[in-house]
C-alpha atoms as a PDB file:
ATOM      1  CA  UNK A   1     113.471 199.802 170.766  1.00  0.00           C
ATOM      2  CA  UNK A   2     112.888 196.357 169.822  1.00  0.00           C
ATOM      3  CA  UNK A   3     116.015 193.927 169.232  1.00  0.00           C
ATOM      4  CA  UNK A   4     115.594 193.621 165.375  1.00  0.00           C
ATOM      5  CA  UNK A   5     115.527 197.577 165.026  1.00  0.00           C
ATOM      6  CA  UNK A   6     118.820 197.270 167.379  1.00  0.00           C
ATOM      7  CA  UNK A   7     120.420 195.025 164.963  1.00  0.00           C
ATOM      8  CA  UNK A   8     119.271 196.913 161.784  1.00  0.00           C
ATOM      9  CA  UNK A   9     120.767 200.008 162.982  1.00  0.00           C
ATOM     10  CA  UNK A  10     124.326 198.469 163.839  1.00  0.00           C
ATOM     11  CA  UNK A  11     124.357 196.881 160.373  1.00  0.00           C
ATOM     12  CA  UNK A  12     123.517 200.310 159.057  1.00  0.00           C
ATOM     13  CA  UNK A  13     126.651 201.731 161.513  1.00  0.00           C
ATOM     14  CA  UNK A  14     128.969 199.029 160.894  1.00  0.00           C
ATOM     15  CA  UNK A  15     128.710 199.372 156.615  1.00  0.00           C
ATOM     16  CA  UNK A  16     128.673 203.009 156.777  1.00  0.00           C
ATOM     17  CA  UNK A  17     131.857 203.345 158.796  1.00  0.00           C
ATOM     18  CA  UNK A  18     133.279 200.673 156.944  1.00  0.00           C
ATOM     19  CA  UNK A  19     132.670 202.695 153.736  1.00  0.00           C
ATOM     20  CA  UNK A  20     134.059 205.797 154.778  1.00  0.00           C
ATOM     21  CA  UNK A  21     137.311 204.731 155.167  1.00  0.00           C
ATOM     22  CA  UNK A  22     137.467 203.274 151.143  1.00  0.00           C
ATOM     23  CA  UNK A  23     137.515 206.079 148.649  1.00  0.00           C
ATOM     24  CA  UNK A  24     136.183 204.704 145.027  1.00  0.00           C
ATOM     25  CA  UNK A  25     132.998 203.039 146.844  1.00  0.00           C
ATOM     26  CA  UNK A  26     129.714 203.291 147.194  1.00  0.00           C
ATOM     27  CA  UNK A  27     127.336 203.080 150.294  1.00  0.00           C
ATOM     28  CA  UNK A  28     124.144 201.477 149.601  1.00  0.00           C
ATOM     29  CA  UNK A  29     121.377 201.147 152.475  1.00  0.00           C
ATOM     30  CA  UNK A  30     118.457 199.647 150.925  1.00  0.00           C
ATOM     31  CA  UNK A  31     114.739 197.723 151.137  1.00  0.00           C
ATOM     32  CA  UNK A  32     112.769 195.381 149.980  1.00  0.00           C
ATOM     33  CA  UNK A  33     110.661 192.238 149.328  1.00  0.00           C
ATOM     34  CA  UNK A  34     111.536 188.552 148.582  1.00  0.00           C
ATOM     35  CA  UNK A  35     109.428 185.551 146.969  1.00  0.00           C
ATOM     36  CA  UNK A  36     110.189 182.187 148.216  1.00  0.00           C
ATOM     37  CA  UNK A  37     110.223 179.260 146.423  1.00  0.00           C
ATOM     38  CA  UNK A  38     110.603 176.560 148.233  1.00  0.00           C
ATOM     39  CA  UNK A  39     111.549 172.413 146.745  1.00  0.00           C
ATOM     40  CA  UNK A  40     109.947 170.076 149.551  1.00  0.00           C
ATOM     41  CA  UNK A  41     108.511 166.759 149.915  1.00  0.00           C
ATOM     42  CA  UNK A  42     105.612 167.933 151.802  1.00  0.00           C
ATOM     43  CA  UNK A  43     102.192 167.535 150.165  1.00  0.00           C
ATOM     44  CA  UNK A  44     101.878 170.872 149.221  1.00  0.00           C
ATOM     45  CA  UNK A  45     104.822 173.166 150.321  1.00  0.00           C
ATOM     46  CA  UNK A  46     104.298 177.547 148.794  1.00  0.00           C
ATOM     47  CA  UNK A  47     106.615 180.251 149.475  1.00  0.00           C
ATOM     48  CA  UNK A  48     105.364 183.244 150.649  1.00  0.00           C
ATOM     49  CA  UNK A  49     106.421 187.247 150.573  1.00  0.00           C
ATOM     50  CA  UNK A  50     108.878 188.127 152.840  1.00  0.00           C
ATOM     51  CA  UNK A  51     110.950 191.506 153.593  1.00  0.00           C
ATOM     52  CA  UNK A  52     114.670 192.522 154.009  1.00  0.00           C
ATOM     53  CA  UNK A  53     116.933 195.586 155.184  1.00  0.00           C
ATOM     54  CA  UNK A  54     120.343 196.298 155.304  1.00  0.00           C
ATOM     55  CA  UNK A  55     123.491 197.610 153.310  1.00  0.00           C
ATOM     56  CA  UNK A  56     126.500 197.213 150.731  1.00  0.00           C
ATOM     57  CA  UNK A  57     129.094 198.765 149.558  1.00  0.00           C
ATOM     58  CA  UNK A  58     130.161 198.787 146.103  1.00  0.00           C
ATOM     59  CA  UNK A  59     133.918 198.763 145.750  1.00  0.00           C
ATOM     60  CA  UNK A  60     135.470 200.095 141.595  1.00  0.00           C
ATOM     61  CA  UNK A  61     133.852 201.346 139.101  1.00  0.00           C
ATOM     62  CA  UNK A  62     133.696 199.469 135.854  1.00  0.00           C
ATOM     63  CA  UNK A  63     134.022 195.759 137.546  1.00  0.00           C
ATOM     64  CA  UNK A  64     132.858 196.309 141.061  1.00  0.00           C
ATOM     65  CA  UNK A  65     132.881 193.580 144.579  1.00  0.00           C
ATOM     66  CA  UNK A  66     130.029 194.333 146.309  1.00  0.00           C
ATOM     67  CA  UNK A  67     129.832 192.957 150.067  1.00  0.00           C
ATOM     68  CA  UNK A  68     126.395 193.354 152.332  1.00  0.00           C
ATOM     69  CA  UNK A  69     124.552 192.564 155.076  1.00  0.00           C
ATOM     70  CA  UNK A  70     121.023 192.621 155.327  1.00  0.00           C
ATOM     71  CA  UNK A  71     117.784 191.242 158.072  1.00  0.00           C
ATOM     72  CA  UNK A  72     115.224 189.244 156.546  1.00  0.00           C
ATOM     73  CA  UNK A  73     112.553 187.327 157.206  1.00  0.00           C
ATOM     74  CA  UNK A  74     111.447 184.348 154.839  1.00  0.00           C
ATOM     75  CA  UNK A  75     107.992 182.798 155.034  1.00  0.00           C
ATOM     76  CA  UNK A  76     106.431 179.735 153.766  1.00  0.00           C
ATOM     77  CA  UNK A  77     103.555 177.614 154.300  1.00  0.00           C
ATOM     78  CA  UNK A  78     103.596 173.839 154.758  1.00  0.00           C
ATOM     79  CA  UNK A  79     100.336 171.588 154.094  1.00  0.00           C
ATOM     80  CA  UNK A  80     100.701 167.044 155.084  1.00  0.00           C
ATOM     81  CA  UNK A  81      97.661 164.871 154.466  1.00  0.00           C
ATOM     82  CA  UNK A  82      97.012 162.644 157.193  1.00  0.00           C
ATOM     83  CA  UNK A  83      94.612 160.267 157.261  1.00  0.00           C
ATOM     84  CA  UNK A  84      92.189 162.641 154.866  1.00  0.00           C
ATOM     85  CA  UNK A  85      93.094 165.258 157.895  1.00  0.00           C
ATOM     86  CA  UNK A  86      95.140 168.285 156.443  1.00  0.00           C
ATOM     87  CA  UNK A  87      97.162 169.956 158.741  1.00  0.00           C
ATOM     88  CA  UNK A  88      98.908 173.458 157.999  1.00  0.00           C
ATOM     89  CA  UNK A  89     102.216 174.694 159.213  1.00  0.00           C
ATOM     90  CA  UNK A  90     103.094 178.143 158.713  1.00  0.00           C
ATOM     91  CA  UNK A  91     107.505 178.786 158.692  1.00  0.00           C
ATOM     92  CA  UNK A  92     108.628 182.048 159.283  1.00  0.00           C
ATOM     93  CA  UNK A  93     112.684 182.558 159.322  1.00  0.00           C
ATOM     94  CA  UNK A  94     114.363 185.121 160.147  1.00  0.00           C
ATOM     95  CA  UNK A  95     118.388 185.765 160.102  1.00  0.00           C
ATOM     96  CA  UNK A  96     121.260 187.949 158.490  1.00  0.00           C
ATOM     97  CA  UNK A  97     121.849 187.537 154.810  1.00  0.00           C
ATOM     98  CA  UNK A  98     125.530 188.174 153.648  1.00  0.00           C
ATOM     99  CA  UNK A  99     125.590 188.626 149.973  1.00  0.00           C
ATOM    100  CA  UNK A 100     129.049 188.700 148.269  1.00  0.00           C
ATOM    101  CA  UNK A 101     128.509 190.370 144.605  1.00  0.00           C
ATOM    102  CA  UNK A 102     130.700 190.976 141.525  1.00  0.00           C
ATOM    103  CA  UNK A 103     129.302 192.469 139.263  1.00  0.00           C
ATOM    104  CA  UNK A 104     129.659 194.627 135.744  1.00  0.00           C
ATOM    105  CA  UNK A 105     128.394 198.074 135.010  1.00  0.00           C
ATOM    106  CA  UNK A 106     127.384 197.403 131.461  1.00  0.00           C
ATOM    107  CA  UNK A 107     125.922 201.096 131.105  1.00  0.00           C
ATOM    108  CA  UNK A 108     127.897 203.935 132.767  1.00  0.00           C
ATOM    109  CA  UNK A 109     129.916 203.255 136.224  1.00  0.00           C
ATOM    110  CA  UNK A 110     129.375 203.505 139.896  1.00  0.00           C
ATOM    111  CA  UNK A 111     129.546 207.421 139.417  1.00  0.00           C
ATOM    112  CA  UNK A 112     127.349 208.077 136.259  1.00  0.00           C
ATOM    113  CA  UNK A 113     123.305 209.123 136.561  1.00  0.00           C
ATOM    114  CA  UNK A 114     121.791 206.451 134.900  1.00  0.00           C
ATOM    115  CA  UNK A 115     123.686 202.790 134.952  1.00  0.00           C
ATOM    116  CA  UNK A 116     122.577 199.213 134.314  1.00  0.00           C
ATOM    117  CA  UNK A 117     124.659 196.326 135.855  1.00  0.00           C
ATOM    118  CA  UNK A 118     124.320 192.676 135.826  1.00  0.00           C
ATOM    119  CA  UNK A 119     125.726 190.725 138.987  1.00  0.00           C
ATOM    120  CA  UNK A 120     126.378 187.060 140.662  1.00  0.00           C
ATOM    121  CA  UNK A 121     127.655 186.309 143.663  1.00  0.00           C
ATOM    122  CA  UNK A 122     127.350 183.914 146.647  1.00  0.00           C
ATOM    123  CA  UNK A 123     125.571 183.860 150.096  1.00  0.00           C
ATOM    124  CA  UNK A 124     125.195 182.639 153.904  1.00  0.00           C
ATOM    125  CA  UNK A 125     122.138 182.740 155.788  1.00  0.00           C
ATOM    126  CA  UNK A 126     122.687 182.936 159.417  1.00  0.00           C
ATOM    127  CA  UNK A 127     119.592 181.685 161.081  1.00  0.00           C
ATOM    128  CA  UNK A 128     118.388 183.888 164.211  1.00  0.00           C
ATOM    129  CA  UNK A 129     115.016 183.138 164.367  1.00  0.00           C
ATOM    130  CA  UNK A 130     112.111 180.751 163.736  1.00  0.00           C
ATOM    131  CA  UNK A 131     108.570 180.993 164.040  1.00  0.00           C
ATOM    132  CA  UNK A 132     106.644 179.556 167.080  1.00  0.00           C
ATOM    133  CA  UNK A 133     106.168 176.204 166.900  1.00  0.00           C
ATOM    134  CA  UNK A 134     109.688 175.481 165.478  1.00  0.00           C
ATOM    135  CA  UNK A 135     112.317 174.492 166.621  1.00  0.00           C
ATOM    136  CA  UNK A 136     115.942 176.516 165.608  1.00  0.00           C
ATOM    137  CA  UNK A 137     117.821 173.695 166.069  1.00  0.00           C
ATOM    138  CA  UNK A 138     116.210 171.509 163.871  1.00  0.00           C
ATOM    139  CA  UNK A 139     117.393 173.914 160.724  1.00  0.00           C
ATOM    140  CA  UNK A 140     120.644 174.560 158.867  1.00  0.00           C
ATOM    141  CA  UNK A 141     122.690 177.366 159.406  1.00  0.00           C
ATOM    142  CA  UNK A 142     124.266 179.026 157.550  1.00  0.00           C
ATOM    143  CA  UNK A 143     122.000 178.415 154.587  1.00  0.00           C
ATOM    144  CA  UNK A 144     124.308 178.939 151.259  1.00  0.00           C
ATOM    145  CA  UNK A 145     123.322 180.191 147.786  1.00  0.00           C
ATOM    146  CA  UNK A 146     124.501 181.434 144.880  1.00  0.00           C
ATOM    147  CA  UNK A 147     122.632 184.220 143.172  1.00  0.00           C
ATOM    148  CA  UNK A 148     122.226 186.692 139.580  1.00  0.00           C
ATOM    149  CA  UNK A 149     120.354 189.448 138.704  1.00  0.00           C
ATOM    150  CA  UNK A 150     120.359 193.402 136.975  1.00  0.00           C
ATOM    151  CA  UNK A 151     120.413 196.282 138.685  1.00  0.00           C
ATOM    152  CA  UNK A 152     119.292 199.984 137.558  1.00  0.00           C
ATOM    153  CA  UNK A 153     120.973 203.061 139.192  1.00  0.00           C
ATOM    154  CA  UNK A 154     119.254 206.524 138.648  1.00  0.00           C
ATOM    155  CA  UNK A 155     120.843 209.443 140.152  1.00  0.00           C
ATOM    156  CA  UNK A 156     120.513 208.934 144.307  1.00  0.00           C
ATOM    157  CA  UNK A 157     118.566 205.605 143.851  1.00  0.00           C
ATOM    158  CA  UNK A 158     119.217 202.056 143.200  1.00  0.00           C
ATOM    159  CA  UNK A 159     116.867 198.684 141.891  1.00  0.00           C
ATOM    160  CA  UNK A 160     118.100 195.668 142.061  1.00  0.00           C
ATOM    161  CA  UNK A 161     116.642 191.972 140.971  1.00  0.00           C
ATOM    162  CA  UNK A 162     118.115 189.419 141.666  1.00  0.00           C
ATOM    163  CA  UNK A 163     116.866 185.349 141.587  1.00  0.00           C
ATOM    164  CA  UNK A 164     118.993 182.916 144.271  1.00  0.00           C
ATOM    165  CA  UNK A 165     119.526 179.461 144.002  1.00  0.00           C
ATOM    166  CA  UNK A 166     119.992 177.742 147.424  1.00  0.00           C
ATOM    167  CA  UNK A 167     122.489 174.591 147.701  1.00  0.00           C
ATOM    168  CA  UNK A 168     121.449 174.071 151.087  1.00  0.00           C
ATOM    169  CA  UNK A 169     118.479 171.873 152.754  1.00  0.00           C
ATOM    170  CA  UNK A 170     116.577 174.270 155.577  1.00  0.00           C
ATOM    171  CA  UNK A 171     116.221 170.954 157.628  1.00  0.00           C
ATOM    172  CA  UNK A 172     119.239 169.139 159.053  1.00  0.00           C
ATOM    173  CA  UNK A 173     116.825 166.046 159.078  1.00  0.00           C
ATOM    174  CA  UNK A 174     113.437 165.243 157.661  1.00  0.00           C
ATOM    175  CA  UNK A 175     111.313 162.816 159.790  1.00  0.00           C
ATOM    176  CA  UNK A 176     108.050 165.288 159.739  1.00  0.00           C
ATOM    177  CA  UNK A 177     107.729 167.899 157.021  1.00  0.00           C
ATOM    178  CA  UNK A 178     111.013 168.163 154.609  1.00  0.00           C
ATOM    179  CA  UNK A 179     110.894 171.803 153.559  1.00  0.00           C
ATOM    180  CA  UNK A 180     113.835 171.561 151.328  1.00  0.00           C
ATOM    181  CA  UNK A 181     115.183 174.043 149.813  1.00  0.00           C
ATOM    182  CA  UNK A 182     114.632 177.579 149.304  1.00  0.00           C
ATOM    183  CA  UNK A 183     114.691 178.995 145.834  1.00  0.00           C
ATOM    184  CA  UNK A 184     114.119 182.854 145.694  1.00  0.00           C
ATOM    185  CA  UNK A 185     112.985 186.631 144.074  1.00  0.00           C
ATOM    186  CA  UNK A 186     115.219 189.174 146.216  1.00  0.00           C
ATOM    187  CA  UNK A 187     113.798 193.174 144.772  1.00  0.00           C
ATOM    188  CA  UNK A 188     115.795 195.652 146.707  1.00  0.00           C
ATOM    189  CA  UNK A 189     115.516 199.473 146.275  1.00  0.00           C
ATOM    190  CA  UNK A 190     117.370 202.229 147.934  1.00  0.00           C
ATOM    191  CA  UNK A 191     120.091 205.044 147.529  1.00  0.00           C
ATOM    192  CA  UNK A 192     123.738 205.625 146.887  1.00  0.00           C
ATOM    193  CA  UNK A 193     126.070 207.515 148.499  1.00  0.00           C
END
């Protein structure tokens, strides 16, 4: 079993039992895919798709805290003109993403079948990872942000949107290629327990 299955898994273990011993809460595994947006000084820096897994737990009914935990992988692509030579870096990190959420069921509560919410919250990006040809060191971590968004619940399942601002460089210096910061699209789907 590969080491990022491994650490999906305990997150998995670690929110479930963690939920169990709260009655008025909610266990929420989910997936999903973020957008990147990323505020550099290189000549042409994009964001590109990247995934996530993890968990929360919803805590109240009406006005709910919501803590999680989640692996994901952001990706982004870096382009410098040099001399009229262009040269192409492609960033892949990878780390733990602990969201903390409030947020307000606006239609029905944590126990109704259909429910809209609108959230905020703050979070820390723990770096674990960086593609070949970086170096870890070389990047901030944690990474903070703040976030909003709108969630749907249906029955079992769960949607959520949400659009993060980051207040953190990814660089701790930026000699080469300044990669900035990292706006982003987080879509998560999954079920509720």
């Amino acid at each position: 079993m590969s080491r990022i299955m491994k650490k999906i898994i305990a997150i998995i273990v670690l929110l479930a039992s963690a939920e169990s011993v709260f009655a008025q809460s909610t266990f929420k595994p989910g997936v999903g895919v973020n957008f990147t947006n990323i505020s550099g000084t290189a000549d042409d820096v994009s964001g590109n798709i990247g995934w996530q897994i993890g968990a929360s737990i919803e805590f109240g009914k009406k006005l709910y805290f919501e803590p999680g935990l989640f692996y994901l992988t952001e990706n982004a692509e870096a382009s410098t003109i040099d001399n009229g030579v262009t040269t192409f870096t492609d960033a892949k990190f990878s780390g733990l993403r602990v969201p903390l959420t409030v947020g307000l069921n606006v239609l029905g509560n944590t126990e109704s079948t259909f429910g809209l919410r609108v959230f905020g919250g703050s979070s820390a990006f723990l770096l674990t990872g960086v593609s070949d040809g970086l170096n870890k060191d070389d990047f901030n971590s944690p990474k903070w942000g703040v976030f909003a968004g709108a969630g749907i619940d249906l029955a079992l399942f769960y949607l959520d949107w949400s659009y993060q601002w980051s207040v953190t460089n990814i660089q701790k210096s930026i000699d080469d290629i300044d990669f900035g910061k990292t706006n982003g699209i987080f879509l998560t789907a999954g079920l509720r327990f």
